[in-house]
N, C-alpha and C. Protein backbone atom coordinates (compact mmCIF):
# COMPACT_ATOMS: atom_id res chain seq x y z
N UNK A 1 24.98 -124.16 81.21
CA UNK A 1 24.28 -123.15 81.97
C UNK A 1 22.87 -123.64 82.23
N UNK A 2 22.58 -123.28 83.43
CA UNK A 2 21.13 -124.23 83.60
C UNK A 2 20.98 -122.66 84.55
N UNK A 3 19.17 -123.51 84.93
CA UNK A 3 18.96 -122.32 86.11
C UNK A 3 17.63 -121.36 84.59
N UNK A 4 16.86 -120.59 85.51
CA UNK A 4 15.70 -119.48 85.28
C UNK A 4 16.69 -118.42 84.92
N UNK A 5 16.34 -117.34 84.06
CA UNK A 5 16.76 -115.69 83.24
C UNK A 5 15.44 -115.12 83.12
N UNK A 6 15.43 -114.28 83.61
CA UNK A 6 14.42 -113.29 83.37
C UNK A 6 14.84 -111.98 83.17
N UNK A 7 14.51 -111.43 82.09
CA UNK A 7 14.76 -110.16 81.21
C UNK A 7 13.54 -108.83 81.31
N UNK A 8 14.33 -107.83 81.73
CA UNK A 8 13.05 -107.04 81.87
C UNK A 8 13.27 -105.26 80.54
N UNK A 9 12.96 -105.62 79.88
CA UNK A 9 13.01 -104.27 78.75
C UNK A 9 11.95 -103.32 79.26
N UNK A 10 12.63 -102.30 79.03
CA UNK A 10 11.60 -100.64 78.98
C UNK A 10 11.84 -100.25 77.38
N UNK A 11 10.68 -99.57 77.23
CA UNK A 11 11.06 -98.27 75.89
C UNK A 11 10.19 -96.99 75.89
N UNK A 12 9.99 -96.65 75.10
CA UNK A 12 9.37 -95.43 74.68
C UNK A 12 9.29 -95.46 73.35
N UNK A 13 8.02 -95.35 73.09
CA UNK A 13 7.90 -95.55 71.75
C UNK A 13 7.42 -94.64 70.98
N UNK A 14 8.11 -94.05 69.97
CA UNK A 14 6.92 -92.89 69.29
C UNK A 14 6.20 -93.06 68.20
N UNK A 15 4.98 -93.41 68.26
CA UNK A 15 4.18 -94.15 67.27
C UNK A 15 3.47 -92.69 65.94
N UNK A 16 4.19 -91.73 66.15
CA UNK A 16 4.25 -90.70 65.09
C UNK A 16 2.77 -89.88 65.87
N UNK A 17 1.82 -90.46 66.35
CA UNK A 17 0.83 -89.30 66.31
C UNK A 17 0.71 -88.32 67.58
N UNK A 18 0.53 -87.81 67.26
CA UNK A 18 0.88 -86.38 68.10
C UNK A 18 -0.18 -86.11 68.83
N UNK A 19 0.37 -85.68 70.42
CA UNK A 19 -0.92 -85.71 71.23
C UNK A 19 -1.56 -84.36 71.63
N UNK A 20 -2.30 -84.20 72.02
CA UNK A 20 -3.22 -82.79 72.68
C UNK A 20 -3.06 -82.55 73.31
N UNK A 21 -2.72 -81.35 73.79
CA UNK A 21 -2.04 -80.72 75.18
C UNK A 21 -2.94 -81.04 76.30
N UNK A 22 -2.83 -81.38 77.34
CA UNK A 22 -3.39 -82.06 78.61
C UNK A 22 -4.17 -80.69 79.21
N UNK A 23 -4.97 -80.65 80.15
CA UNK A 23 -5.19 -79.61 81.15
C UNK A 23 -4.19 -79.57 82.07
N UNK A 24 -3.53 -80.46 82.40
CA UNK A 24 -2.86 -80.41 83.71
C UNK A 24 -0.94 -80.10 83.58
N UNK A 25 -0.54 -80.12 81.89
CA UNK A 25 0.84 -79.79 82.46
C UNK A 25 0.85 -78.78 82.88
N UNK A 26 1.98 -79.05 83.33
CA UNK A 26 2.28 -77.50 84.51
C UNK A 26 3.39 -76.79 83.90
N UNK A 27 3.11 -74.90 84.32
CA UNK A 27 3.60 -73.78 83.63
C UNK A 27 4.90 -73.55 84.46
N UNK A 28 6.16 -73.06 84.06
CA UNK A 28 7.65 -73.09 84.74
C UNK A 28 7.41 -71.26 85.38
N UNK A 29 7.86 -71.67 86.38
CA UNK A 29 8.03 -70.07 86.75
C UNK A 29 9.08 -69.39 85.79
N UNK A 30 9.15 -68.23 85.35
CA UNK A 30 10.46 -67.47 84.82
C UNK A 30 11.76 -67.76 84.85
N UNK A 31 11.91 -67.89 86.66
CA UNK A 31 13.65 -68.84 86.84
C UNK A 31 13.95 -70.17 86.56
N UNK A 32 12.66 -70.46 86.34
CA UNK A 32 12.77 -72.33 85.64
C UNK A 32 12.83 -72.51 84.11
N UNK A 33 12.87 -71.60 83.75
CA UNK A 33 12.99 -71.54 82.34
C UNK A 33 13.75 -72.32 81.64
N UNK A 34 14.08 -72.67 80.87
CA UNK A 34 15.60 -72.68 79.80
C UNK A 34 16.12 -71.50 79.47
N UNK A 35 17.55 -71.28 79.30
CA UNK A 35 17.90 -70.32 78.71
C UNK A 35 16.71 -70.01 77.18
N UNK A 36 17.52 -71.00 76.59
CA UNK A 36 17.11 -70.91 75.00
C UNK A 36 15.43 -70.30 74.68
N UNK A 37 14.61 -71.03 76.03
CA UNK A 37 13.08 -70.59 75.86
C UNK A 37 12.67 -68.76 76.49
N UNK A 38 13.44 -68.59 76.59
CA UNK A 38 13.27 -66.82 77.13
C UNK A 38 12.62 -65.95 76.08
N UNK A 39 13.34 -65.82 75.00
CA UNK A 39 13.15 -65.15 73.72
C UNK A 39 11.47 -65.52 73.53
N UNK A 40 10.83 -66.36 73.72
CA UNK A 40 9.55 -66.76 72.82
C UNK A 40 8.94 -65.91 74.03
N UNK A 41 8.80 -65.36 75.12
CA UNK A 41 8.36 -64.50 76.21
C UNK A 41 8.10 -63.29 75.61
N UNK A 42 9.15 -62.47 74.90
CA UNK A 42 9.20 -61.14 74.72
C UNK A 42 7.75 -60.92 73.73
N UNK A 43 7.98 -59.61 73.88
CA UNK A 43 6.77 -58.98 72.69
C UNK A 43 7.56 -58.70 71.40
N UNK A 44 6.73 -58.93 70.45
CA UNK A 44 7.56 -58.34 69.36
C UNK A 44 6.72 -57.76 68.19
N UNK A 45 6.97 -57.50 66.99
CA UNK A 45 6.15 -56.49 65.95
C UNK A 45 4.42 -57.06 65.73
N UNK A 46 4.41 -58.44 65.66
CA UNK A 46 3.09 -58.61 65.68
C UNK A 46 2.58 -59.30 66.67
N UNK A 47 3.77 -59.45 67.56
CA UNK A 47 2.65 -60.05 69.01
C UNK A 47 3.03 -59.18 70.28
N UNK A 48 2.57 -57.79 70.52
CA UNK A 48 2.63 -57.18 71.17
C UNK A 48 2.28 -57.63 72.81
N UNK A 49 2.44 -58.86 73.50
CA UNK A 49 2.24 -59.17 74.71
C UNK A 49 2.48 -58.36 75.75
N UNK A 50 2.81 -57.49 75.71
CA UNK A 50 3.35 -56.24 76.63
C UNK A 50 1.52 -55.59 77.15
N UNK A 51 1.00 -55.51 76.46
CA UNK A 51 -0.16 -55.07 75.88
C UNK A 51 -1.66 -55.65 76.30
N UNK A 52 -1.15 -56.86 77.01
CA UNK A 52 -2.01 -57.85 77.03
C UNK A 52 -2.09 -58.08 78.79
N UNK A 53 -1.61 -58.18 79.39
CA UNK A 53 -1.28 -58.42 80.92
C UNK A 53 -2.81 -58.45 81.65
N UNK A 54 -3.10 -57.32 81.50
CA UNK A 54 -4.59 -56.89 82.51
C UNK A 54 -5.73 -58.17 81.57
N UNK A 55 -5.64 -57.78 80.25
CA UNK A 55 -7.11 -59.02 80.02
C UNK A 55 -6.83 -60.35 80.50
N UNK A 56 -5.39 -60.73 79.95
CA UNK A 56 -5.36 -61.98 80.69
C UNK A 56 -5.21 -62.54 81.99
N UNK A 57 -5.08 -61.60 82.32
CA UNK A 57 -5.46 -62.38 84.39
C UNK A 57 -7.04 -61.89 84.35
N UNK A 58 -7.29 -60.55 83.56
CA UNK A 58 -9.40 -60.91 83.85
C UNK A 58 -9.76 -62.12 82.91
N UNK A 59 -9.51 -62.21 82.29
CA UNK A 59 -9.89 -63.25 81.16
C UNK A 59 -10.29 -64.42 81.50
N UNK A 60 -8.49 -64.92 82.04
CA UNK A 60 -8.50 -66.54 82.14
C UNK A 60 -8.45 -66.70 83.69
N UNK A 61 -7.99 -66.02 84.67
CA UNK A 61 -8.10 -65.68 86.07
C UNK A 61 -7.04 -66.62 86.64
N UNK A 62 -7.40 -67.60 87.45
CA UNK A 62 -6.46 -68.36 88.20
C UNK A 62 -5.90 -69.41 87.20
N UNK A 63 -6.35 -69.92 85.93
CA UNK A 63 -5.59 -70.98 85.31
C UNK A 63 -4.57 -70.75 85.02
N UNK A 64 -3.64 -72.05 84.55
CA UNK A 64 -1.76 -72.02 84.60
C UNK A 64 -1.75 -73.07 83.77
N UNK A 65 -0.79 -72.68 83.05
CA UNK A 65 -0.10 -74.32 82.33
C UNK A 65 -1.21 -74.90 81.29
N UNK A 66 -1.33 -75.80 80.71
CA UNK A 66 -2.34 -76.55 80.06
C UNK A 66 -3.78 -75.72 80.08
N UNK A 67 -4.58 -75.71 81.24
CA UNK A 67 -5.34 -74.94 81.25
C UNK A 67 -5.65 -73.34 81.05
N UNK A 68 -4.39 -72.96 81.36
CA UNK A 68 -4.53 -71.71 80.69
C UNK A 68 -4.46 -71.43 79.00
N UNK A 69 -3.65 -71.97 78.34
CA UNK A 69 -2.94 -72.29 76.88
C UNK A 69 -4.87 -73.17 76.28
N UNK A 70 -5.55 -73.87 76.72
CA UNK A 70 -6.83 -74.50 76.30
C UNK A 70 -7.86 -73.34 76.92
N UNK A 71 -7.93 -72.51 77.83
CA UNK A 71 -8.57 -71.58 78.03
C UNK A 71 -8.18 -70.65 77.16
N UNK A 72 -7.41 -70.06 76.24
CA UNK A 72 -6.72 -69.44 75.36
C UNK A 72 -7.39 -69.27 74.36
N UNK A 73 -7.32 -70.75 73.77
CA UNK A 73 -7.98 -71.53 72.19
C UNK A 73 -9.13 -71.44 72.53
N UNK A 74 -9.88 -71.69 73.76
CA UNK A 74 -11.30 -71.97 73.34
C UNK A 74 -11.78 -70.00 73.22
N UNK A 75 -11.24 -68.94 74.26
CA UNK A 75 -11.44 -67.83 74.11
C UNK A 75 -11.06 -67.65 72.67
N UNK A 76 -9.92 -67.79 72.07
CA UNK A 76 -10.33 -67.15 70.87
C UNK A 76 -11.18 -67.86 69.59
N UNK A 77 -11.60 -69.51 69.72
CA UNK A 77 -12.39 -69.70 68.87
C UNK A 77 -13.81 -69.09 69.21
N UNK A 78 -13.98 -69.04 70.06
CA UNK A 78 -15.21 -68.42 70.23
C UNK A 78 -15.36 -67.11 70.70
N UNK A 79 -14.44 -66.26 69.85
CA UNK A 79 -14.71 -64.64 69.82
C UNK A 79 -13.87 -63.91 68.59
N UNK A 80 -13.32 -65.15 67.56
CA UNK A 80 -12.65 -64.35 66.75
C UNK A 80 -13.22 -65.35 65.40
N UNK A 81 -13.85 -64.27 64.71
CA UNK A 81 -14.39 -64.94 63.13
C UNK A 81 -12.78 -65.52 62.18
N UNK A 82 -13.41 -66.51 61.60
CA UNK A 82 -12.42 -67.09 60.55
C UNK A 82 -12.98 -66.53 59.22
N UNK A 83 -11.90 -65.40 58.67
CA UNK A 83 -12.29 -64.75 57.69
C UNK A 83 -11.62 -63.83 56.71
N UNK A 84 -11.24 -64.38 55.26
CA UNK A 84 -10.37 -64.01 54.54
C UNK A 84 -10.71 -62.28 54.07
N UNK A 85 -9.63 -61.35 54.07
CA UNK A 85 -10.08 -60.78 53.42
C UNK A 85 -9.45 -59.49 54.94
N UNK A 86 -9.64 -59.96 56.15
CA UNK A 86 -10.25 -58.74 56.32
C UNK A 86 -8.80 -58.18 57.30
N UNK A 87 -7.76 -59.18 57.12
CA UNK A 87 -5.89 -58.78 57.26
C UNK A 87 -5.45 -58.67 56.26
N UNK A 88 -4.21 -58.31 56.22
CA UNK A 88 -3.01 -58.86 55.68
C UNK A 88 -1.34 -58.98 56.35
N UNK A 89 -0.42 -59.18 55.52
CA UNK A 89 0.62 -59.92 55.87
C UNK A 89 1.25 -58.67 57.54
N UNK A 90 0.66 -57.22 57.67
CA UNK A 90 0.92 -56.30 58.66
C UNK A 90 0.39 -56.66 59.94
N UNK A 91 -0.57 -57.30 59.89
CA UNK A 91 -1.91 -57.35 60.63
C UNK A 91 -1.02 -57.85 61.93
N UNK A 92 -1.28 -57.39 63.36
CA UNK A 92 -0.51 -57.50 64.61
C UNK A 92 -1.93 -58.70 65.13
N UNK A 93 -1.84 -59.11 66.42
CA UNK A 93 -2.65 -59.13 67.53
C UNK A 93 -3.63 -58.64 67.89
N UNK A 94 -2.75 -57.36 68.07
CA UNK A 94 -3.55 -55.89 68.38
C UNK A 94 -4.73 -55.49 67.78
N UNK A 95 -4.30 -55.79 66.23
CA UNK A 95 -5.71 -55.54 65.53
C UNK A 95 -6.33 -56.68 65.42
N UNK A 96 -5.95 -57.92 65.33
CA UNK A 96 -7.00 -58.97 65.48
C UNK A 96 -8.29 -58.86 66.58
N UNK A 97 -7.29 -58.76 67.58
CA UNK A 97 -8.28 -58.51 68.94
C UNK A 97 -9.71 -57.38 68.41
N UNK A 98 -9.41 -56.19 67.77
CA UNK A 98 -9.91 -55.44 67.68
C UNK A 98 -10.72 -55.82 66.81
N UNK A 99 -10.35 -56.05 65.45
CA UNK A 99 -11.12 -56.47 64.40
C UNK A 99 -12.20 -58.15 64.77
N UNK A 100 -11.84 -58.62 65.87
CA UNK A 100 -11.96 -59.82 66.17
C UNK A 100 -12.54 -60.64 64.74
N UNK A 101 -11.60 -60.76 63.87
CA UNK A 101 -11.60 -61.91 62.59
C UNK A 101 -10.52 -61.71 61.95
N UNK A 102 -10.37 -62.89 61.40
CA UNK A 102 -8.72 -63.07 60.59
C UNK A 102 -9.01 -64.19 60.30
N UNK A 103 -7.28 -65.02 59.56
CA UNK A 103 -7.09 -66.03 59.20
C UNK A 103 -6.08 -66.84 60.08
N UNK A 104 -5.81 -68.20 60.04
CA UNK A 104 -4.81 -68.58 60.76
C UNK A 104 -3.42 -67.98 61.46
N UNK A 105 -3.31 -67.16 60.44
CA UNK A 105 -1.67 -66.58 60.97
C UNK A 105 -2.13 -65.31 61.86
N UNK A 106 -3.46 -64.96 61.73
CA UNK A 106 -3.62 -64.17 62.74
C UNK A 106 -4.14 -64.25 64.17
N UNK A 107 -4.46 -65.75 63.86
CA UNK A 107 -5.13 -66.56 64.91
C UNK A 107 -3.50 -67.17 65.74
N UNK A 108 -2.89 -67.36 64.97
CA UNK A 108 -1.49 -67.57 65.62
C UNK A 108 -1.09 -66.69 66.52
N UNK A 109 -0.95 -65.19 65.81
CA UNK A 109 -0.33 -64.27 66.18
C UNK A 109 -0.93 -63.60 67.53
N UNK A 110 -2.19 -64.11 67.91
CA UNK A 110 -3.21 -63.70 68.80
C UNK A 110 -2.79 -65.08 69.88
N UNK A 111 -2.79 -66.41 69.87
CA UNK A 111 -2.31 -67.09 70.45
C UNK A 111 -0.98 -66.73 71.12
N UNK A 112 -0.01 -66.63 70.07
CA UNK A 112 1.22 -65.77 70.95
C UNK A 112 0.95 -65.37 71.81
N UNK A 113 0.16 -63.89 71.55
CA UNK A 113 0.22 -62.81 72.55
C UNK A 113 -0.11 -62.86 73.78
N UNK A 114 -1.43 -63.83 73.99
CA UNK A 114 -2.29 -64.22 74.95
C UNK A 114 -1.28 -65.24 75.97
N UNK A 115 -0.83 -66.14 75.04
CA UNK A 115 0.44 -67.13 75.77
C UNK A 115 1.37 -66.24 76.43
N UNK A 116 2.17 -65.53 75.82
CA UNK A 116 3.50 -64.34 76.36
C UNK A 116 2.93 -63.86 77.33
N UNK A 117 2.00 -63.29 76.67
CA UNK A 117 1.43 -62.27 78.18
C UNK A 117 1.26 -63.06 79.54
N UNK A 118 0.66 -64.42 79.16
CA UNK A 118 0.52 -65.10 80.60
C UNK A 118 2.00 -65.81 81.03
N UNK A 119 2.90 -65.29 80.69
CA UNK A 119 4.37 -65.90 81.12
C UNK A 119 5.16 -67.21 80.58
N UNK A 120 4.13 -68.21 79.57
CA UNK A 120 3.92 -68.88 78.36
C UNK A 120 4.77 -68.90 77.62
N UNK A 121 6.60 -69.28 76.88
CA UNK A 121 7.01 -69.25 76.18
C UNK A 121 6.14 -69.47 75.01
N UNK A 122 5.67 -69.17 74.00
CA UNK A 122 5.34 -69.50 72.55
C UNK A 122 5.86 -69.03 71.28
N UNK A 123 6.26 -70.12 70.53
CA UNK A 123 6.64 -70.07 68.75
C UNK A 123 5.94 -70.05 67.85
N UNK A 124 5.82 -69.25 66.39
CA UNK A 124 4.85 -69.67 65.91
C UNK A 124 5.72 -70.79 64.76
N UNK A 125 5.02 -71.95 64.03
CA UNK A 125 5.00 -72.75 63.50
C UNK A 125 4.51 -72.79 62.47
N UNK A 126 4.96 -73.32 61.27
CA UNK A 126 4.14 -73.10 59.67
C UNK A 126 4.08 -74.63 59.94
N UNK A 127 2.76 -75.05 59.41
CA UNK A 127 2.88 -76.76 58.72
C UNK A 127 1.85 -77.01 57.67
N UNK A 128 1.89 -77.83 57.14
CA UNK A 128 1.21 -78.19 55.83
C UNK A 128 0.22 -79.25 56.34
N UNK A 129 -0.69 -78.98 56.39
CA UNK A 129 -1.94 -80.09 57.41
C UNK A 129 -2.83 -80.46 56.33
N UNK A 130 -2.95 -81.54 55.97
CA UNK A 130 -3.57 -82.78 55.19
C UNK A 130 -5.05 -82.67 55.60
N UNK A 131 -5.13 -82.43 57.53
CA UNK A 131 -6.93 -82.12 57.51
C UNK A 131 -7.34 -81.15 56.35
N UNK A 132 -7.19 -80.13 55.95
CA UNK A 132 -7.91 -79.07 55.41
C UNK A 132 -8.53 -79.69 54.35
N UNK A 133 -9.29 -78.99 53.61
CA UNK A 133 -10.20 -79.89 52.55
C UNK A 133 -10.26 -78.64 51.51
N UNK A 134 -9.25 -77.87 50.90
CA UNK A 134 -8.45 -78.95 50.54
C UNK A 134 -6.86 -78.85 50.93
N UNK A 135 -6.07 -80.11 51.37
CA UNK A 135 -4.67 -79.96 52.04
C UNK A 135 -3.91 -78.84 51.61
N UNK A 136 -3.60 -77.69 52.96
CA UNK A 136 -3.11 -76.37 52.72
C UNK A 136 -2.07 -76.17 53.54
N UNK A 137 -0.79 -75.27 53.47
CA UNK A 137 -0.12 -74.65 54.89
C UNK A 137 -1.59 -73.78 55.73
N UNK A 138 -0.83 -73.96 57.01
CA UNK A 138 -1.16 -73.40 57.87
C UNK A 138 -0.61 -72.84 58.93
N UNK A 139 -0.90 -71.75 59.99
CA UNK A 139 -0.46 -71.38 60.60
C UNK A 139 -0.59 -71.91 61.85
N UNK A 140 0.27 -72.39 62.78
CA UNK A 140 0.19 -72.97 63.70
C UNK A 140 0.86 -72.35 65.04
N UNK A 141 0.99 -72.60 66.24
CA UNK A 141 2.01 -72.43 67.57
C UNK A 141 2.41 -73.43 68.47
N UNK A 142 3.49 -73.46 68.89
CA UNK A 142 3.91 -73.69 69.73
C UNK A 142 4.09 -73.61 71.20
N UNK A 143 3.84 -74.09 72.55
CA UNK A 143 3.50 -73.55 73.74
C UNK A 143 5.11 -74.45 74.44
N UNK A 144 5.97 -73.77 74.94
CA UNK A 144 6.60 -74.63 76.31
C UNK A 144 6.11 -74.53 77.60
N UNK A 145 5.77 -75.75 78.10
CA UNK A 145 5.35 -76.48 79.53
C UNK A 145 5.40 -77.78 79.85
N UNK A 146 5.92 -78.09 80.74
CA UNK A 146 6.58 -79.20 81.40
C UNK A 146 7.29 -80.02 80.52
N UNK A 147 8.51 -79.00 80.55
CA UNK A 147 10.02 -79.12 79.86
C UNK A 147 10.05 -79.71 77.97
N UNK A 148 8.75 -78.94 77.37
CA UNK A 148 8.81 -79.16 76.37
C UNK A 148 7.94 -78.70 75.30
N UNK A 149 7.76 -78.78 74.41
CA UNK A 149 7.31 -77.90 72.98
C UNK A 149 6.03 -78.64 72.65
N UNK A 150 4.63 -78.42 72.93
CA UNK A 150 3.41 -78.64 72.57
C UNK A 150 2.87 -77.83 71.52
N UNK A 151 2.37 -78.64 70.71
CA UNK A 151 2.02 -78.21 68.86
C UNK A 151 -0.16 -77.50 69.61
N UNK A 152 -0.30 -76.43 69.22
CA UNK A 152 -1.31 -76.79 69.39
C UNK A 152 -2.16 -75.41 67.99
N UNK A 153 -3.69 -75.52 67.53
CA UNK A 153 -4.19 -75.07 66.57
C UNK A 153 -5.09 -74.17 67.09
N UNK A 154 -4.53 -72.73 67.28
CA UNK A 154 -5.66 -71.94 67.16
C UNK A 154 -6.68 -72.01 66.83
N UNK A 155 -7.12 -72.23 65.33
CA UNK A 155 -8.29 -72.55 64.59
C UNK A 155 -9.39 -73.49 64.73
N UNK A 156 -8.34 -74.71 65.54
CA UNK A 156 -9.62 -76.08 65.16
C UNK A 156 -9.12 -76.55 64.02
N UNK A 157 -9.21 -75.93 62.91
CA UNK A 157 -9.15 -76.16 61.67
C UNK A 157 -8.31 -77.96 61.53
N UNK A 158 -6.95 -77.48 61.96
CA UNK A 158 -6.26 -79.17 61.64
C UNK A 158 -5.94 -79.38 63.49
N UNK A 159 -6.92 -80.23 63.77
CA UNK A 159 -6.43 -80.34 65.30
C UNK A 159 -4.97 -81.58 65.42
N UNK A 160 -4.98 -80.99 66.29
CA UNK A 160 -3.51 -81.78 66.53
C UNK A 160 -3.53 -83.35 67.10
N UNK A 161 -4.27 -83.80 68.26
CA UNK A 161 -4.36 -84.25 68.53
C UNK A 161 -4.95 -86.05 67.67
N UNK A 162 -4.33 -87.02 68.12
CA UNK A 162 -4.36 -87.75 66.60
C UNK A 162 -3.83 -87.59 65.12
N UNK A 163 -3.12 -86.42 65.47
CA UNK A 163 -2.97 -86.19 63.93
C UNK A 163 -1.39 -87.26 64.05
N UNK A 164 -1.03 -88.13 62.87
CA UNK A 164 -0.10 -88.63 62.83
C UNK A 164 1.31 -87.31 61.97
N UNK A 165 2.47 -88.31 61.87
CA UNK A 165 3.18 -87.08 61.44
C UNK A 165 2.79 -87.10 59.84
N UNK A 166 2.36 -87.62 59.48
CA UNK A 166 1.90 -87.87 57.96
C UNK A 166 0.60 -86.91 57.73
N UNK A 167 -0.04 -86.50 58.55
CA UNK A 167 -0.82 -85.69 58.73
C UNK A 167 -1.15 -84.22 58.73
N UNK A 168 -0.05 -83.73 59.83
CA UNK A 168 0.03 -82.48 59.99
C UNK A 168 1.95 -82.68 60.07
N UNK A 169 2.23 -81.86 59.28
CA UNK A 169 3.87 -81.72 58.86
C UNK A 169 4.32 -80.99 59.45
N UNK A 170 4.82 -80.01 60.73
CA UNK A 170 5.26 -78.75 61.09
C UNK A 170 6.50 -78.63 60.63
N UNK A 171 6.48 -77.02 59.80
CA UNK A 171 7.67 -76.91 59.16
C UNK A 171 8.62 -75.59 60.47
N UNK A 172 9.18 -75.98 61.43
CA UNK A 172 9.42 -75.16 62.87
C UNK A 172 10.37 -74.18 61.85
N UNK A 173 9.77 -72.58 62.66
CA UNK A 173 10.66 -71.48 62.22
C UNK A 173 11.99 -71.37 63.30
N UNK A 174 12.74 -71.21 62.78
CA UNK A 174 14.27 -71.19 63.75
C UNK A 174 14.78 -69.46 64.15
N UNK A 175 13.50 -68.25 63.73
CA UNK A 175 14.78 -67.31 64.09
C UNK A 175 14.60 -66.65 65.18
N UNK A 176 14.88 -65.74 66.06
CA UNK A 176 14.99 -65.93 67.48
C UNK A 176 13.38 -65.45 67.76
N UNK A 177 12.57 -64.63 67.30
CA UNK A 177 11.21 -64.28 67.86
C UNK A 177 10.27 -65.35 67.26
N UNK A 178 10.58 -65.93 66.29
CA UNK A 178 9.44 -66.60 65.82
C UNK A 178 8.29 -66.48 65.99
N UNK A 179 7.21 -65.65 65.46
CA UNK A 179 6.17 -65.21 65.89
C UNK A 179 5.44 -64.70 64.66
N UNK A 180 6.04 -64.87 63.63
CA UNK A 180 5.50 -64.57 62.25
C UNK A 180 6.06 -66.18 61.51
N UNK A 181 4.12 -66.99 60.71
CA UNK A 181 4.68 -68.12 60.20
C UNK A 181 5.00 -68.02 58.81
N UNK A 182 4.85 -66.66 58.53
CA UNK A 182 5.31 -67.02 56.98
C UNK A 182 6.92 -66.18 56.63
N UNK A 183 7.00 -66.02 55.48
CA UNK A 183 6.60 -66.62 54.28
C UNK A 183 7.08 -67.75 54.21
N UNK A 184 6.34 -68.76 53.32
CA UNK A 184 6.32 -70.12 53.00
C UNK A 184 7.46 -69.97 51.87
N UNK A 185 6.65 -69.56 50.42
CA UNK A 185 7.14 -69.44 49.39
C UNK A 185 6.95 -68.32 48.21
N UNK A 186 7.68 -67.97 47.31
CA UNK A 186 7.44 -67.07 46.72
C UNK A 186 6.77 -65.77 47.21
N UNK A 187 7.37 -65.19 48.65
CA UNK A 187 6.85 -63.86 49.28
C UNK A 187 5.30 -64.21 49.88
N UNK A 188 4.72 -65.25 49.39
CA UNK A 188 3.44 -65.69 50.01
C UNK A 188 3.27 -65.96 51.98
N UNK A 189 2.77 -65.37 52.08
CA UNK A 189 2.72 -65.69 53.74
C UNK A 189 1.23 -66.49 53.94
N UNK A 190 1.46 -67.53 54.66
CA UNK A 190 0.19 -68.42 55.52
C UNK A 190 -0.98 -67.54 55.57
N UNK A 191 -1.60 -67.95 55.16
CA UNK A 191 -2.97 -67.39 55.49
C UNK A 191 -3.36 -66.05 54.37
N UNK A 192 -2.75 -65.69 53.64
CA UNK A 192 -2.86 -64.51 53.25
C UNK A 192 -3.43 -64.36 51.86
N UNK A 193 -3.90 -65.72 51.56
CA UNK A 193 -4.64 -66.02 49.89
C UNK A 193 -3.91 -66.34 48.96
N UNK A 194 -2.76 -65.79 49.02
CA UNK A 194 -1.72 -65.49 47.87
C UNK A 194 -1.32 -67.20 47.19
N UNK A 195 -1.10 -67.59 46.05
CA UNK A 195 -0.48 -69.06 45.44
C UNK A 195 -1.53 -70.09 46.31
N UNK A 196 -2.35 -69.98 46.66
CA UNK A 196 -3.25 -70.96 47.33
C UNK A 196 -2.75 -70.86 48.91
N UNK A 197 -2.15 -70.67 49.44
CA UNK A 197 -1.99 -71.02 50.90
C UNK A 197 -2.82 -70.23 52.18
N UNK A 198 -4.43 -70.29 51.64
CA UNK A 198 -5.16 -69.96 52.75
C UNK A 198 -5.14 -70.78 54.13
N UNK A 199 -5.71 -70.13 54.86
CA UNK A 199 -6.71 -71.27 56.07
C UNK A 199 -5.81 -70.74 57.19
């Protein structure tokens, strides 16, 4: 065999660290949905999105997709105190908004709502994040846009972005509303002081 070969490989590689939701993916209309992603839309006991409609078109106004979901996070880091003590494991949205302070899982549960309401499938997510000082569960969410499941942190607290999987662990809840991240263990729910699992 004689003669030139030239070989051309593709891949995709997943080098474990996890990236930051973009400004620019783009949000699915309703009929573009997935089946399976419908359910994370609805309102439910602590993320009342039903509830929410009018602030979020005054709120965030024309943004969609990425930008709306980062217009989200930055509205609620900068209008909702990080602060033990002043929920517990009942605590909705509803009253976060009101009380404007909580802990992660209420910072979750407020992410939901704000997401749903803007047409936003979102899950909430428990993970065990290595940022914290000192390494704690936490409460986390989930956003679908452009055909897929973006990790992102209410708080700041353990940002996502860079974080390898060794880093931030997401432990994904499987039951159909997912919208509450606890309980972890022993009746303890995220965020709620109880066996150490603040933040």
């Amino acid at each position: 065999m004689s003669g030139e070969v030239t070989l051309t490989y593709g891949a995709v590689v997943d080098n474990g660290v996890l990236r930051g939701l973009p400004l620019n993916v783009s949000q699915h209309d309703w009929g573009d949905l997935p089946a399976e992603v419908l359910p994370y839309l609805s309102p439910s006991r602590y993320c009342p999105s039903d509830q929410f409609g009018r602030f979020v078109t005054r709120a965030f106004g024309e943004t969609s997709g990425g930008a709306r979901v980062l217009a989200i996070l930055d509205w609620i880091k900068a209008n909702i105190d990080y602060e033990h003590g002043v929920s517990d494991t009942e605590t909705t949205a509803a009253r976060t908004f009101i009380d404007r302070a909580g802990v992660c899982r209420d910072f979750t549960h407020l992410g939901l709502t704000l997401c749903r309401a803007s047409g936003i499938p979102a899950r909430a997510v428990s993970a065990f994040a290595h940022q914290l000082e000192p390494p704690d569960f936490h409460a986390i969410f989930e956003v679908w846009l452009d055909n897929g499941w973006w990790l992102v942190d209410p708080t700041g607290l353990a940002p996502v972005r860079g974080a390898g999987a060794d880093r931030l662990r997401p432990r994904r809840r499987r039951h159909r509303l997912s919208d509450h991240p606890g309980p972890l263990r022993d009746g303890a729910s995220v965020g709620d002081g109880g066996s150490g699992l603040r933040r």
